[in-house]
C-alpha atoms as a PDB file:
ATOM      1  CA  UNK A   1       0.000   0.000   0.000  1.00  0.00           C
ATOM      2  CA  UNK A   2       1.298   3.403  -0.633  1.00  0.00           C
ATOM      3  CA  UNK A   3       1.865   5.693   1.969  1.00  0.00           C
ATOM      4  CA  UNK A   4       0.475   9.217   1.644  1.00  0.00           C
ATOM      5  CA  UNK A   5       2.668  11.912   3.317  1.00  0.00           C
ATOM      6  CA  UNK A   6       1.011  14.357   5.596  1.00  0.00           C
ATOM      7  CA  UNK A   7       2.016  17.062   7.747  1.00  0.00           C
ATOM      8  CA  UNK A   8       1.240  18.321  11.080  1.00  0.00           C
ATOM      9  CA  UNK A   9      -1.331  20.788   9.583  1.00  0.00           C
ATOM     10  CA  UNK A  10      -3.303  17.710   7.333  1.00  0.00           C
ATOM     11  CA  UNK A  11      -3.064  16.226  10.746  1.00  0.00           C
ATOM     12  CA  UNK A  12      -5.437  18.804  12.376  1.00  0.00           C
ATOM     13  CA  UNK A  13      -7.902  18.781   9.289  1.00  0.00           C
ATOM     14  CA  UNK A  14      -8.310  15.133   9.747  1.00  0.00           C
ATOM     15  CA  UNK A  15      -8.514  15.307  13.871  1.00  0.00           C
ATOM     16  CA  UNK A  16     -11.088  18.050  13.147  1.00  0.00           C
ATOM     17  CA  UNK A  17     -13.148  15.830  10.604  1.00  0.00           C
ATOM     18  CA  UNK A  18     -12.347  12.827  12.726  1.00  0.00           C
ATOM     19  CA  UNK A  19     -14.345  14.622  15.932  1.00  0.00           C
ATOM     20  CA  UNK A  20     -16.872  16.347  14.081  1.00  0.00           C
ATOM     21  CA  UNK A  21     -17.512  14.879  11.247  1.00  0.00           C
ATOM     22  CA  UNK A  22     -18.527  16.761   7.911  1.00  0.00           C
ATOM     23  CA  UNK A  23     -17.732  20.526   8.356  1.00  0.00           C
ATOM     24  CA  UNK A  24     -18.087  23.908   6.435  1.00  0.00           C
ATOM     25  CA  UNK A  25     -15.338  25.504   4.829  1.00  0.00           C
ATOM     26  CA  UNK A  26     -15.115  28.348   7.210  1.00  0.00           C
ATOM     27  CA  UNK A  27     -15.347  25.783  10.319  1.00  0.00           C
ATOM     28  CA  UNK A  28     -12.791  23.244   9.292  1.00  0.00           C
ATOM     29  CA  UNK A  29     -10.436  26.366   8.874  1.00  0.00           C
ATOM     30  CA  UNK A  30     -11.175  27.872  12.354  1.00  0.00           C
ATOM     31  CA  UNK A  31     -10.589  24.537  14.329  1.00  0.00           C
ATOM     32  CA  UNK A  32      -7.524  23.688  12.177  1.00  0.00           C
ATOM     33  CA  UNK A  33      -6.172  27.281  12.497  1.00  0.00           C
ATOM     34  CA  UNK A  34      -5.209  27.903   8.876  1.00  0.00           C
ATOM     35  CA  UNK A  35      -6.948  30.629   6.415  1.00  0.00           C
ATOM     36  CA  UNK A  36     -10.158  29.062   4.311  1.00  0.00           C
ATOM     37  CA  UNK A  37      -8.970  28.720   0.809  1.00  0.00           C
ATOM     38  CA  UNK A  38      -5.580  26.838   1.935  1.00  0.00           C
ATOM     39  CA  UNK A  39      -7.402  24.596   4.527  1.00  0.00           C
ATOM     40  CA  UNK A  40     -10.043  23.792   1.696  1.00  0.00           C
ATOM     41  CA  UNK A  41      -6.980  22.976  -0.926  1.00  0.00           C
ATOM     42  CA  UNK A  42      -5.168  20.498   1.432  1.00  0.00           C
ATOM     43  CA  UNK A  43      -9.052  19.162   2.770  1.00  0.00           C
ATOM     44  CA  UNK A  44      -9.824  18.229  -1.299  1.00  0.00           C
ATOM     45  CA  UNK A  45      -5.782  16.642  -1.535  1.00  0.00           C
ATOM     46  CA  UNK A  46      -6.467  14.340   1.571  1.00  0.00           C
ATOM     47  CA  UNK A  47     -10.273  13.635   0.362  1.00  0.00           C
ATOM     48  CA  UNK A  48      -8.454  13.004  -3.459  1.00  0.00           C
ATOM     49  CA  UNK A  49      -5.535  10.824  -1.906  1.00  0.00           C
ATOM     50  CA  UNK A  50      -8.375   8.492  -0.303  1.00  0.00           C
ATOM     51  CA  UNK A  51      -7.579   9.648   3.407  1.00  0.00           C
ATOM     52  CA  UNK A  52     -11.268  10.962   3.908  1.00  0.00           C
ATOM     53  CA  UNK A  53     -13.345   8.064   3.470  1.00  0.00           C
ATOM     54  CA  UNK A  54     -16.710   9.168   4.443  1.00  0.00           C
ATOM     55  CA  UNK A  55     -19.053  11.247   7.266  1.00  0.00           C
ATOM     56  CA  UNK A  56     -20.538   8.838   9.591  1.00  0.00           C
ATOM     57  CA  UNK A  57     -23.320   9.448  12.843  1.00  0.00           C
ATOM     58  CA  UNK A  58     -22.380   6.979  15.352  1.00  0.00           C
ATOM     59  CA  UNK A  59     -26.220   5.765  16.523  1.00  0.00           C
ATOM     60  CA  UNK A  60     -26.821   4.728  19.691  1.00  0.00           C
ATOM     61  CA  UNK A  61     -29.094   1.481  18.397  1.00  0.00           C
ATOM     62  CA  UNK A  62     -29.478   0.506  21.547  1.00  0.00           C
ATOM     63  CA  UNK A  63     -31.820   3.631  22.794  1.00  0.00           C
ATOM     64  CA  UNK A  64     -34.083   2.345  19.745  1.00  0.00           C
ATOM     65  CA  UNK A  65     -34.368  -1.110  20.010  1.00  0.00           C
ATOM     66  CA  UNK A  66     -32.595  -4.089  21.716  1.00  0.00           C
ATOM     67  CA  UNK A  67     -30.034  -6.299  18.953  1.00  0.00           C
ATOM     68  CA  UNK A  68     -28.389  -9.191  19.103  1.00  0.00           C
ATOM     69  CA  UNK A  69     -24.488  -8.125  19.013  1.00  0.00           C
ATOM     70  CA  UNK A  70     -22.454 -11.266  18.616  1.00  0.00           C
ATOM     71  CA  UNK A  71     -18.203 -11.322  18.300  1.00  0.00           C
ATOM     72  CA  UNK A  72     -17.398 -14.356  16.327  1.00  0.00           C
ATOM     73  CA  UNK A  73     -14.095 -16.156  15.485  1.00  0.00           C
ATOM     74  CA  UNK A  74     -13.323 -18.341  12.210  1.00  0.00           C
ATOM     75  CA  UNK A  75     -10.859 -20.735  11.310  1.00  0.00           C
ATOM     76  CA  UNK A  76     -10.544 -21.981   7.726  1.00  0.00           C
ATOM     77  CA  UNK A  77      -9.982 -25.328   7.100  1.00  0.00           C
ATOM     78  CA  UNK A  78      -7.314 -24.438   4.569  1.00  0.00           C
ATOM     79  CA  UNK A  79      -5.046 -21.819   3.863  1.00  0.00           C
ATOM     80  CA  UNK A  80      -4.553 -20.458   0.279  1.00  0.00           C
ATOM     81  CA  UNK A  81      -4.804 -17.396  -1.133  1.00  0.00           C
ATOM     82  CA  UNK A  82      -7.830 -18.380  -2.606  1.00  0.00           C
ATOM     83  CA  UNK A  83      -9.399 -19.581  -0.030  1.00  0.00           C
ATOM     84  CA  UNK A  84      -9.287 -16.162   2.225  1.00  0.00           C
ATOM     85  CA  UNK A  85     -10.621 -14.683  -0.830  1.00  0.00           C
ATOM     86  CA  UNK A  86     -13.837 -16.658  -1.562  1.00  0.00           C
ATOM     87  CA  UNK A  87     -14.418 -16.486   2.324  1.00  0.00           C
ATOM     88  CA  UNK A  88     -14.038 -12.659   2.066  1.00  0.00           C
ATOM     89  CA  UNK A  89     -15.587 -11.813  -1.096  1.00  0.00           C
ATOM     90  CA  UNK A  90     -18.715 -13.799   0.355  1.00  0.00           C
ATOM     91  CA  UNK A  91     -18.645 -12.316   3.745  1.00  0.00           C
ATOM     92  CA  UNK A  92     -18.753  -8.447   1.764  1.00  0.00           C
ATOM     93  CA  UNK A  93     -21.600  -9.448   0.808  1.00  0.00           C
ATOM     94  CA  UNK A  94     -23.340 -10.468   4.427  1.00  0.00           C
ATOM     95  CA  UNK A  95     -25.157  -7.295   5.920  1.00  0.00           C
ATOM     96  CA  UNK A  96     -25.485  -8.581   9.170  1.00  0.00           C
ATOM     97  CA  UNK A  97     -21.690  -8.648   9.055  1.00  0.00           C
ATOM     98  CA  UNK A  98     -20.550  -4.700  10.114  1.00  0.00           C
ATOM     99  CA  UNK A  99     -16.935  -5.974  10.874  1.00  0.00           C
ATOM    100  CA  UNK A 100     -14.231  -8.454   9.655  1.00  0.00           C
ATOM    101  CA  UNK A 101     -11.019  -8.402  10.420  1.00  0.00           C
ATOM    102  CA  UNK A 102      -8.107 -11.169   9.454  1.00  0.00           C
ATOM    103  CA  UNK A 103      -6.066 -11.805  12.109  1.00  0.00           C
ATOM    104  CA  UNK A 104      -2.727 -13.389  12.451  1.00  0.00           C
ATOM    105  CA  UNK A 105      -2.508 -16.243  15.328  1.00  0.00           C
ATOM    106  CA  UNK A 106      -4.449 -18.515  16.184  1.00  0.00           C
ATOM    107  CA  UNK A 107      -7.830 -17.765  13.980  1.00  0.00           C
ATOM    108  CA  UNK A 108      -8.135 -16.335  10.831  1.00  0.00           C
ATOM    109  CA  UNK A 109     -11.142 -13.434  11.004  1.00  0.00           C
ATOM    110  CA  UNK A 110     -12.677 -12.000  13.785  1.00  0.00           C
ATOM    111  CA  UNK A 111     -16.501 -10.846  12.827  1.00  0.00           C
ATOM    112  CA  UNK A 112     -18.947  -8.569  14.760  1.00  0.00           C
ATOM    113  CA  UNK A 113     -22.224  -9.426  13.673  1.00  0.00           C
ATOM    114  CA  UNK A 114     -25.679  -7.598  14.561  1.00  0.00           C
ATOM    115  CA  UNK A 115     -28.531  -9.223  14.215  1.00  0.00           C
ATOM    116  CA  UNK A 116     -32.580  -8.978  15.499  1.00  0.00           C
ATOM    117  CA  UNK A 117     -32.368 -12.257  17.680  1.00  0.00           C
ATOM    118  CA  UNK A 118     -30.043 -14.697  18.591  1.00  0.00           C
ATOM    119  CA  UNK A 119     -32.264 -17.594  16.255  1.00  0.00           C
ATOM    120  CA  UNK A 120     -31.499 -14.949  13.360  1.00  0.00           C
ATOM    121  CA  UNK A 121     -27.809 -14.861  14.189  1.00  0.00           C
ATOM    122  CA  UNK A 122     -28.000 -18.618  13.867  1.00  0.00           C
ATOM    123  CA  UNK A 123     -29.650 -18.473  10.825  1.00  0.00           C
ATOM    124  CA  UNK A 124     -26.469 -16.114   9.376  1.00  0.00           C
ATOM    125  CA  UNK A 125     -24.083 -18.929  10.987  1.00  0.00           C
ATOM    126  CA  UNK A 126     -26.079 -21.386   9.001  1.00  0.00           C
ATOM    127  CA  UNK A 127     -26.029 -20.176   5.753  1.00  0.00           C
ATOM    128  CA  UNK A 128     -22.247 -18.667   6.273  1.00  0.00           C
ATOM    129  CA  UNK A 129     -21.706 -22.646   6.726  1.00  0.00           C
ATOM    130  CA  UNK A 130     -23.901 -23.739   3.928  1.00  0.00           C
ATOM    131  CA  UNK A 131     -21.927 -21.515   1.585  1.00  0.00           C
ATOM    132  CA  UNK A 132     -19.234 -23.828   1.476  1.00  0.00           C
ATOM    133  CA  UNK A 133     -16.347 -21.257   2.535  1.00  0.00           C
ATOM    134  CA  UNK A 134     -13.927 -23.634   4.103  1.00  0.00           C
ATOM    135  CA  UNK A 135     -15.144 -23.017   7.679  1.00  0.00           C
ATOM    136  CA  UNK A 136     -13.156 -25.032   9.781  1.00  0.00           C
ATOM    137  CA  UNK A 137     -14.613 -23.975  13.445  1.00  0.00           C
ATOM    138  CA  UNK A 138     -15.972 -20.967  14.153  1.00  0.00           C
ATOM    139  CA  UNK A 139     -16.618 -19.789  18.077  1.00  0.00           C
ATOM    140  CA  UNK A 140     -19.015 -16.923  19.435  1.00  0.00           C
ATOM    141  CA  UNK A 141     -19.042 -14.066  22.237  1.00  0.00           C
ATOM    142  CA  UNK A 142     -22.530 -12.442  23.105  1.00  0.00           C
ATOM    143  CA  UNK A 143     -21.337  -8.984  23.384  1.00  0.00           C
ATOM    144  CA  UNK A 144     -23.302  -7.995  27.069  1.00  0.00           C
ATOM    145  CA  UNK A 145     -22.540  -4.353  27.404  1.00  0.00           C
ATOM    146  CA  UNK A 146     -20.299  -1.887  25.338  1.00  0.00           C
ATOM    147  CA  UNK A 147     -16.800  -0.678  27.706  1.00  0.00           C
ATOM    148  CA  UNK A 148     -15.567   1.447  24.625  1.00  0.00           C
ATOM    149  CA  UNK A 149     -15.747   2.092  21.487  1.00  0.00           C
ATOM    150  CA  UNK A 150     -13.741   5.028  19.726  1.00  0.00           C
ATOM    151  CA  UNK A 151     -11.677   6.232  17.276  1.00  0.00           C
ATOM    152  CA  UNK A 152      -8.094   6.017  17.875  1.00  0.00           C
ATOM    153  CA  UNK A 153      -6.135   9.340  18.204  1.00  0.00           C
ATOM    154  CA  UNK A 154      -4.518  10.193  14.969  1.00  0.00           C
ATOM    155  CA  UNK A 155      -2.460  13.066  16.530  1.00  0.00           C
ATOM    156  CA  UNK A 156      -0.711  10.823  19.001  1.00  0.00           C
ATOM    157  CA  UNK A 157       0.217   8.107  16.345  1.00  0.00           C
ATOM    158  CA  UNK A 158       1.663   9.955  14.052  1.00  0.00           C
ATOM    159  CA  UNK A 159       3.936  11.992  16.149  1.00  0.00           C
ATOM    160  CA  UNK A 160       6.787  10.578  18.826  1.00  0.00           C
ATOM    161  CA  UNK A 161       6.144  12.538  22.015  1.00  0.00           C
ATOM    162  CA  UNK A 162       9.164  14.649  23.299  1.00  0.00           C
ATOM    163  CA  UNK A 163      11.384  13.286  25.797  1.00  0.00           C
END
C-alpha cells in the first residue's frame, strides 16, 4: 500500500473531521487554524488521496431497540490465497456482518455481527456454513454491554512525544 505523506497541519484537518464529522469551509479552517482557501486545498488533496473516506453518525441502536451483538471467530480449514478470498468476497456481501477483520494467530477473522435475535444470528451462521467457505470452526461471544468504542487518536500516532 502506498503511503500518503502528511504534515502536522493535514493532521489537524483530519482530527477536526475525525471529531466532528462533515464541516463547512469556514469551520474546518477555524478549528484547524489555517486561512479558508488553503485549509479547503489540502481538505480536497487528503479527500483526493483516499484519506477521507466518508461522514458517519455513530447511533446509539441501543436507545431504539434491543439487537443481538455477537463477536465471532473463524478458522478456515485451509489456507490459500484463494481460499481467504472466496471467504471474504462472500462475507462483503453479508449485511449482518458490520466488521471483519483477518487476524494473524491462532484464527483467521474476527466478525462482529448484529442481528434482530439470537435464532437470526444462527440463521447467518447457518447459511455462512452452507456456503461452502472452508469453515473449519468458528466460536461466538454475546457482546453484554459496550466498555468502549472510539476512534483512535490520529495526533498521538503519528507523532513521537518529546522526551
Amino acid at each position: 500500500m502506498r503511503r500518503i505523506g502528511i504534515d502536522a497541519a493535514d493532521v489537524r484537518i483530519l482530527c477536526a473531521l475525525q471529531q466532528h464529522g462533515q464541516l463547512s469551509k469556514t469551520k474546518l479552517s477555524e478549528l484547524v487554524n489555517l486561512s479558508p482557501t488553503p485549509c479547503w486545498i489540502r481538505f480536497n488533496r487528503l479527500k483526493k488521496e483516499g484519506l477521507i473516506r466518508g461522514y458517519h453518525a455513530d447511533i446509539a441502536v441501543d436507545k431504539i431497540k434491543n439487537f443481538t451483538k455477537v463477536v465471532v471467530t473463524v478458522s478456515l480449514k485451509e489456507h490459500r490465497k484463494t481460499d481467504f478470498e472466496r471467504f471474504e468476497k462472500h462475507i462483503c456481501q453479508v449485511d449482518e456482518v458490520v466488521e471483519c477483520l483477518a487476524t494473524g494467530g491462532g484464527m483467521d477473522y474476527v466478525l462482529k455481527v448484529v442481528t434482530r435475535s439470537l435464532v437470526d444470528f444462527q440463521q447467518v451462521m447457518d447459511e455462512l456454513l452452507s456456503a461452502e467457505l472452508g469453515i473449519d470452526r468458528y466460536v461466538t461471544y454475546i457482546r453484554t454491554r459496550e466498555i468502549k468504542s472510539s476512534q483512535p487518536d490520529l495526533a498521538k500516532l503519528m507523532f513521537e512525544p518529546d522526551n
